[in-house]
Protein backbone atom coordinates (compact mmCIF):
# COMPACT_ATOMS: atom_id res chain seq x y z
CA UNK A 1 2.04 24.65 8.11
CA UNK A 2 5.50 25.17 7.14
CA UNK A 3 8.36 23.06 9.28
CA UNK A 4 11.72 24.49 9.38
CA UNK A 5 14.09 21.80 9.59
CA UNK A 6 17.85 21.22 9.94
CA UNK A 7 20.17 22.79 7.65
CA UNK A 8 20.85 19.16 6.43
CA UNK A 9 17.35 18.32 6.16
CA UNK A 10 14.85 18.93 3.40
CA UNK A 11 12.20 21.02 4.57
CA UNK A 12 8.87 19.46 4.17
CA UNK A 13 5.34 21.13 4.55
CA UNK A 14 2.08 19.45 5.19
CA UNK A 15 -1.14 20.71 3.18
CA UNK A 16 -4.35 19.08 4.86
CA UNK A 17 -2.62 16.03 5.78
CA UNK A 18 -0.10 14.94 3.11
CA UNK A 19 2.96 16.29 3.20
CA UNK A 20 4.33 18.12 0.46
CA UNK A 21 7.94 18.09 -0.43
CA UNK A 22 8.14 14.16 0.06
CA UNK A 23 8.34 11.71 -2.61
CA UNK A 24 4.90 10.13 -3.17
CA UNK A 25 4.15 6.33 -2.92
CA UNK A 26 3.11 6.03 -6.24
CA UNK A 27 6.79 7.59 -7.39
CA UNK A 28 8.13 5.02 -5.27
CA UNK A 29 6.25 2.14 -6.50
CA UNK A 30 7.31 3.39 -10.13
CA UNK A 31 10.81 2.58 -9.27
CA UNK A 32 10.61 -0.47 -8.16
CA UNK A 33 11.90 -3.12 -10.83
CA UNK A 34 9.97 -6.30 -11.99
CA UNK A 35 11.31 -9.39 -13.38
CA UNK A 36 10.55 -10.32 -16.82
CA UNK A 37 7.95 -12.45 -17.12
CA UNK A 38 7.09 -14.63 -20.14
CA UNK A 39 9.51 -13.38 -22.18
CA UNK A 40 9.43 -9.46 -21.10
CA UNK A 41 7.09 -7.20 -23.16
CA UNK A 42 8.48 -7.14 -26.21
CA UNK A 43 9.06 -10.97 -26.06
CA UNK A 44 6.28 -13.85 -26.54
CA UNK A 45 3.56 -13.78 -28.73
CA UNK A 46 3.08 -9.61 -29.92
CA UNK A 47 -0.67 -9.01 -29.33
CA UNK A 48 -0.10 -5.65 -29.74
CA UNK A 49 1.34 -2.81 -31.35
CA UNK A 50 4.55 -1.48 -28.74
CA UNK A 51 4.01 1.89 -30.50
CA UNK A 52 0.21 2.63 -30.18
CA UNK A 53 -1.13 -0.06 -27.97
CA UNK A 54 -3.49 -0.99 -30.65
CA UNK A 55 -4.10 -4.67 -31.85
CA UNK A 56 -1.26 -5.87 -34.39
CA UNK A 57 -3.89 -6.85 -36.98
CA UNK A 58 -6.00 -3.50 -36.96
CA UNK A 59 -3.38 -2.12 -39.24
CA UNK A 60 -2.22 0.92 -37.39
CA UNK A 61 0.73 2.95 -38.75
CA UNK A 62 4.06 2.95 -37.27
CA UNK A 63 5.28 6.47 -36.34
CA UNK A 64 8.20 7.38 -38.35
CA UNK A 65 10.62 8.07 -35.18
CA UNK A 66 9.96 4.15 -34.28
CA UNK A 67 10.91 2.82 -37.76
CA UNK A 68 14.09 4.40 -38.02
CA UNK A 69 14.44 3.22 -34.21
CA UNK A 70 14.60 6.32 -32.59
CA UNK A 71 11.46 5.63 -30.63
CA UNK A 72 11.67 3.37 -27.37
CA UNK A 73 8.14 1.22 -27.32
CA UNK A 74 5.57 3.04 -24.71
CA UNK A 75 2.72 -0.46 -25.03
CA UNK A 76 3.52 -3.59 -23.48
CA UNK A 77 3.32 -6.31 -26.72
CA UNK A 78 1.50 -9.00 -24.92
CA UNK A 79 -0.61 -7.47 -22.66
CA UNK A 80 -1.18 -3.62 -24.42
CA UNK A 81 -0.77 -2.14 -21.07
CA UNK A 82 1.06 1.62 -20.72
CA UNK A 83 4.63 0.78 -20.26
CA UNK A 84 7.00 3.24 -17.66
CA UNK A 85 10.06 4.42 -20.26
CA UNK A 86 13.27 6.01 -18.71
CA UNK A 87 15.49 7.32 -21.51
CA UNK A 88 19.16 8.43 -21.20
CA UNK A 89 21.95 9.44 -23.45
CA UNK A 90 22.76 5.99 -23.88
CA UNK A 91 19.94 4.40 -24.63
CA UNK A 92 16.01 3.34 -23.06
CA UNK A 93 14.19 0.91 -20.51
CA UNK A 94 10.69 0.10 -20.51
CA UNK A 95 8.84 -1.52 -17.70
CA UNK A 96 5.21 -3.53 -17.91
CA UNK A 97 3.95 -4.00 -14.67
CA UNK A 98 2.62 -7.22 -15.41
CA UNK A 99 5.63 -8.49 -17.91
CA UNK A 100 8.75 -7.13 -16.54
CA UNK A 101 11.74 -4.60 -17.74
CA UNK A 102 13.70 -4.77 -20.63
CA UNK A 103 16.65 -2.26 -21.74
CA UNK A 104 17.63 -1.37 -25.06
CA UNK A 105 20.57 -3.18 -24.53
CA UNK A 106 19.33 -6.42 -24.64
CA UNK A 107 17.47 -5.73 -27.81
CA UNK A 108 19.55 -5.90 -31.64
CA UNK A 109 17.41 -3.68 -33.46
CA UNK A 110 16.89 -1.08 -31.20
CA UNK A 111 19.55 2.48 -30.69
C-alpha cells in the first residue's frame, strides 16, 4: 500500500509489513562507529592477511593494487573478520566490528 505523504516528506510504502523506502537497521548499525580496540585492526599482533583474510603464514599473494597502496585492507589483521571500507577522494576507513576504525590518515604507508 502506497502512502502519499507531505510534499516535505519522503514517501514510504509498506510491502507485507516492512516498510520500504526507510533506511534499514542493519544500514544503521553499519554506521555506527567503534572505538579501537587493542590497537585497531591493523595494529597488534597481524594474524592475518588485511588483503585476503587468509592466515599470514599460508603464503597468500598480495594483490598488486595493495602493494603499490592503492588498495584499502577489506580483513581485520587480528581477528580475520570482513572489515566495512568507506572510500573517498581523499583517502579510506575501515571498520572491524570487534577491533575498531582506523582511517588512512593515521596510517604512513598507506595513500
Amino acid at each position: 500500500m502506497v502512502t502519499a505523504g507531505l510534499p516535505d516528506e519522503p514517501r514510504i510504502r509498506e510491502v507485507r509489513g516492512s516498510k520500504v523506502g526507510a533506511p534499514s537497521t542493519r544500514a544503521v548499525a553499519a554506521a555506527k562507529v567503534v572505538a579501537p580496540k587493542d590497537g585497531g585492526p591493523l595494529g597488534g599482533a597481524q594474524i592475518y592477511n588485511v588483503y585476503t583474510g587468509t592466515l599470514v603464514g599460508e603464503g597468500a599473494a598480495t594483490p598488486t593494487a595493495a602493494q603499490l597502496g592503492l588498495e584499502p585492507p577489506r580483513y581485520c589483521g587480528q581477528c580475520g573478520r570482513r572489515m566495512i571500507v568507506q572510500i573517498d577522494p581523499v583517502g579510506w576507513w575501515a571498520q572491524c566490528s570487534r577491533h575498531g576504525r582506523i582511517a588512512s590518515t593515521e596510517i604512513g604507508g598507506y595513500r
